[in-house]
Protein backbone atom coordinates (compact mmCIF):
# COMPACT_ATOMS: atom_id res chain seq x y z
CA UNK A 1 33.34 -6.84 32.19
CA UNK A 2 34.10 -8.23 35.53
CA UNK A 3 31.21 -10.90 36.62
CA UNK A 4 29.73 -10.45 40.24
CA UNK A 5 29.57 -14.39 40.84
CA UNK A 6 33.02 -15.61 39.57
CA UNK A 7 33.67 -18.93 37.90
CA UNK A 8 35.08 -21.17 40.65
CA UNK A 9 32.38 -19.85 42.69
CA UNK A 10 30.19 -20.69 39.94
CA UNK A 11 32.22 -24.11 39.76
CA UNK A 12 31.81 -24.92 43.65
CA UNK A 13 28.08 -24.33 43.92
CA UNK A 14 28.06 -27.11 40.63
CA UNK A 15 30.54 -29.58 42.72
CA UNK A 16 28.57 -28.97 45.37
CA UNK A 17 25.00 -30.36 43.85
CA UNK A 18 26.74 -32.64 42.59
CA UNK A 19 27.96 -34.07 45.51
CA UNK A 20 24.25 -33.54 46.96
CA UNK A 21 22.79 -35.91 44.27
CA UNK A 22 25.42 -38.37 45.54
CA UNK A 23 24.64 -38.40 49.13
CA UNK A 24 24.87 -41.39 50.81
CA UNK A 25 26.47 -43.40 47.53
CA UNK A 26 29.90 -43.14 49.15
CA UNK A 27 32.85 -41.26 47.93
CA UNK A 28 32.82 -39.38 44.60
CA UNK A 29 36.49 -39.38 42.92
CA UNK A 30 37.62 -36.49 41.53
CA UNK A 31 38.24 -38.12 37.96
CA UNK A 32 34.54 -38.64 37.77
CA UNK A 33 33.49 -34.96 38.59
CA UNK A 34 36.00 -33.58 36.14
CA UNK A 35 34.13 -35.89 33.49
CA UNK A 36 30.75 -35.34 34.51
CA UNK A 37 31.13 -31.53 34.59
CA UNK A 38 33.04 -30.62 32.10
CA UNK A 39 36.06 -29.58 34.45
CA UNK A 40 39.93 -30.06 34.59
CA UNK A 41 41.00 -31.60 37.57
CA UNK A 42 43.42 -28.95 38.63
CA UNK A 43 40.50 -26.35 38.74
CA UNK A 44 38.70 -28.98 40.74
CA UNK A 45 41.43 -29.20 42.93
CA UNK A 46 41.52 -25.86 43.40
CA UNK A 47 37.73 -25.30 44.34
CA UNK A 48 37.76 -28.64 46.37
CA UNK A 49 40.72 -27.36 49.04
CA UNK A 50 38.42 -24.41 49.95
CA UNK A 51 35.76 -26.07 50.56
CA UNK A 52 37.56 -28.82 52.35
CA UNK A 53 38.74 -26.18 54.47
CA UNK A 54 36.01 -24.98 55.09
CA UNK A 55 34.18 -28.24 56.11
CA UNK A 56 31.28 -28.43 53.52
CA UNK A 57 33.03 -31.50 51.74
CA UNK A 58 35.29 -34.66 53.21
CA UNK A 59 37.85 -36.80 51.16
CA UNK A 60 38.67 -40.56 51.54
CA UNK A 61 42.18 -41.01 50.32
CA UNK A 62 43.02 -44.47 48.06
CA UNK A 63 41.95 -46.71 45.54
CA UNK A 64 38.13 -45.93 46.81
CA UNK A 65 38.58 -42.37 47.70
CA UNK A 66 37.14 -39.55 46.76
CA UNK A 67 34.77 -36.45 48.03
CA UNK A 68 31.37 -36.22 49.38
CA UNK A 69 29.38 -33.69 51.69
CA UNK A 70 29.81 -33.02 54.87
CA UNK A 71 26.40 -32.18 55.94
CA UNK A 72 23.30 -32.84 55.12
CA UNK A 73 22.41 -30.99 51.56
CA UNK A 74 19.20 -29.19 53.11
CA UNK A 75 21.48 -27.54 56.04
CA UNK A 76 24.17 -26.05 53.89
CA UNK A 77 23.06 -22.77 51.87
CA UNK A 78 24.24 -21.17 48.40
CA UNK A 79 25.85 -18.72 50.75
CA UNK A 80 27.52 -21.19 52.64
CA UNK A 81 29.75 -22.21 49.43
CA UNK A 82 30.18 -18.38 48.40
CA UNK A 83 31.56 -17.71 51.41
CA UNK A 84 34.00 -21.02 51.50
CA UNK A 85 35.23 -19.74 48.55
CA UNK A 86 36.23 -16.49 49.34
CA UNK A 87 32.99 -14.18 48.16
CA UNK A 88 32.77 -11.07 50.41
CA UNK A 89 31.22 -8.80 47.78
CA UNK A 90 29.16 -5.75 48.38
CA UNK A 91 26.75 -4.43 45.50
CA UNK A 92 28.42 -0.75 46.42
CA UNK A 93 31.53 0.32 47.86
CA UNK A 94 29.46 2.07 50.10
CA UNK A 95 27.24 -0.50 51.94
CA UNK A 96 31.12 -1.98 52.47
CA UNK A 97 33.03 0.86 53.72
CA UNK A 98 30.63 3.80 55.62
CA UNK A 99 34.17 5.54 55.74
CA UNK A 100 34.73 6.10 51.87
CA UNK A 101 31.48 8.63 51.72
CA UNK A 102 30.37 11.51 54.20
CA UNK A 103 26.60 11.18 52.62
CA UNK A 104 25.93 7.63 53.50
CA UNK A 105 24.40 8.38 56.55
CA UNK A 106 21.15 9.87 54.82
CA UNK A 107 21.75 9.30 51.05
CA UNK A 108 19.08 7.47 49.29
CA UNK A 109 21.36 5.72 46.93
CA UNK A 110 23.60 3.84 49.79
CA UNK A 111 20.18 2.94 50.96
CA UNK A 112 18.91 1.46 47.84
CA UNK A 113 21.99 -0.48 47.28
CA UNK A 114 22.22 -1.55 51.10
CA UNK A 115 18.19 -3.01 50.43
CA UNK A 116 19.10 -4.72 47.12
CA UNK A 117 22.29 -6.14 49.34
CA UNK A 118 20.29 -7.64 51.66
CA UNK A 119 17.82 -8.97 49.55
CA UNK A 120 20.07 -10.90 47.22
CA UNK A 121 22.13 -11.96 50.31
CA UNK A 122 18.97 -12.76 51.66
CA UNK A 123 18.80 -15.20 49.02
CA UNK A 124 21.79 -16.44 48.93
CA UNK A 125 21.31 -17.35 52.53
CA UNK A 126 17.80 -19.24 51.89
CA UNK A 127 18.43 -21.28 48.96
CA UNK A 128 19.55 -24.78 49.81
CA UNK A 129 21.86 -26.88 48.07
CA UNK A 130 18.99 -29.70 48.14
CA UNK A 131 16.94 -27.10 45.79
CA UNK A 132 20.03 -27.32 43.11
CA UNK A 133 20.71 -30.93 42.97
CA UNK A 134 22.32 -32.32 39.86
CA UNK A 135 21.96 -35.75 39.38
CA UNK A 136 23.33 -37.94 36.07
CA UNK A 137 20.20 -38.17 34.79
CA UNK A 138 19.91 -34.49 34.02
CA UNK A 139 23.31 -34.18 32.86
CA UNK A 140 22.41 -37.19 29.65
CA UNK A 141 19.21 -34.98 29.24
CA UNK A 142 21.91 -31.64 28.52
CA UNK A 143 24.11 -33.68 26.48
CA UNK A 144 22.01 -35.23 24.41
CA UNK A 145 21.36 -31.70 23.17
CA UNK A 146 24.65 -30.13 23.10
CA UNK A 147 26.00 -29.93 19.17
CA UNK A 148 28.44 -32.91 18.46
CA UNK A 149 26.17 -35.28 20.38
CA UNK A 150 26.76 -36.60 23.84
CA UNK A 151 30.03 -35.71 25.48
CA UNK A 152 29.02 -36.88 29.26
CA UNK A 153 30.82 -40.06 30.69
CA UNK A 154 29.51 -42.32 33.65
């Protein structure tokens, strides 16, 4: 079963609150964010260019270097990181291409799809990264319930 949200976009929104709970406390290396959650550095890497390129996040190079946001986290949206990373999905072929389907003109399925579309989009659009903050503090509260006992590093 292929997943609608993938897992480096997934990943970057996680990165991404990460960063958020960090603002202002400098530069965040990667070493620490592939400790704290739970990911290898080469995915990190990975996620990290796009959004880099896209401009959401900055890196300081050296011994004190590392990543933070570029922005504040209230102006930068859940859509915002999908769409650094590449998300350009459409619930329906149809709400993507009107070419692919003679009906969709007047068929009450494209329109039903096309409303859920925008809806979700919608949402994607309104929620702010400052509404999914992670900060350390929640991360000991998960660990300290994950089986094996507490696998998160400061």
């Amino acid at each position: 079963m292929t997943s609608f949200i993938k897992r480096e976009y997934d990943y970057a929104i996680r990165i991404m609150a990460y960063l958020a709970g960090k603002t202002g406390q400098g530069p965040i290396p990667v070493s620490r964010l592939s400790r704290t959650l739970f990911l290898s550095k080469n995915f990190i890497n990975k996620i990290i260019f796009q959004l880099r390129q896209a401009g959401l996040i900055e890196s300081v190079q050296g011994k004190y270097g590392g990543l933070s946001l570029h922005g504040k986290p209230e102006d930068i949206s859940i859509f915002d990181i999908l769409s650094a990373m590449g998300f350009q999905e459409s619930l329906n072929e149809c709400t993507k291409n009107h070419d692919i389907c003679p009906l969709s003109g007047f068929c009450l399925i494209h329109t039903f799809f096309k409303e859920q579309e925008d809806i979700l989009f919608g949402q994607f659009r309104n929620k702010k990264l400052s509404e999914l903050i992670i900060r350390d503090q929640d991360l000991k509260t998960i660990n300290k319930e994950l089986p094996g006992g507490s696998l998160w590093m400061p």
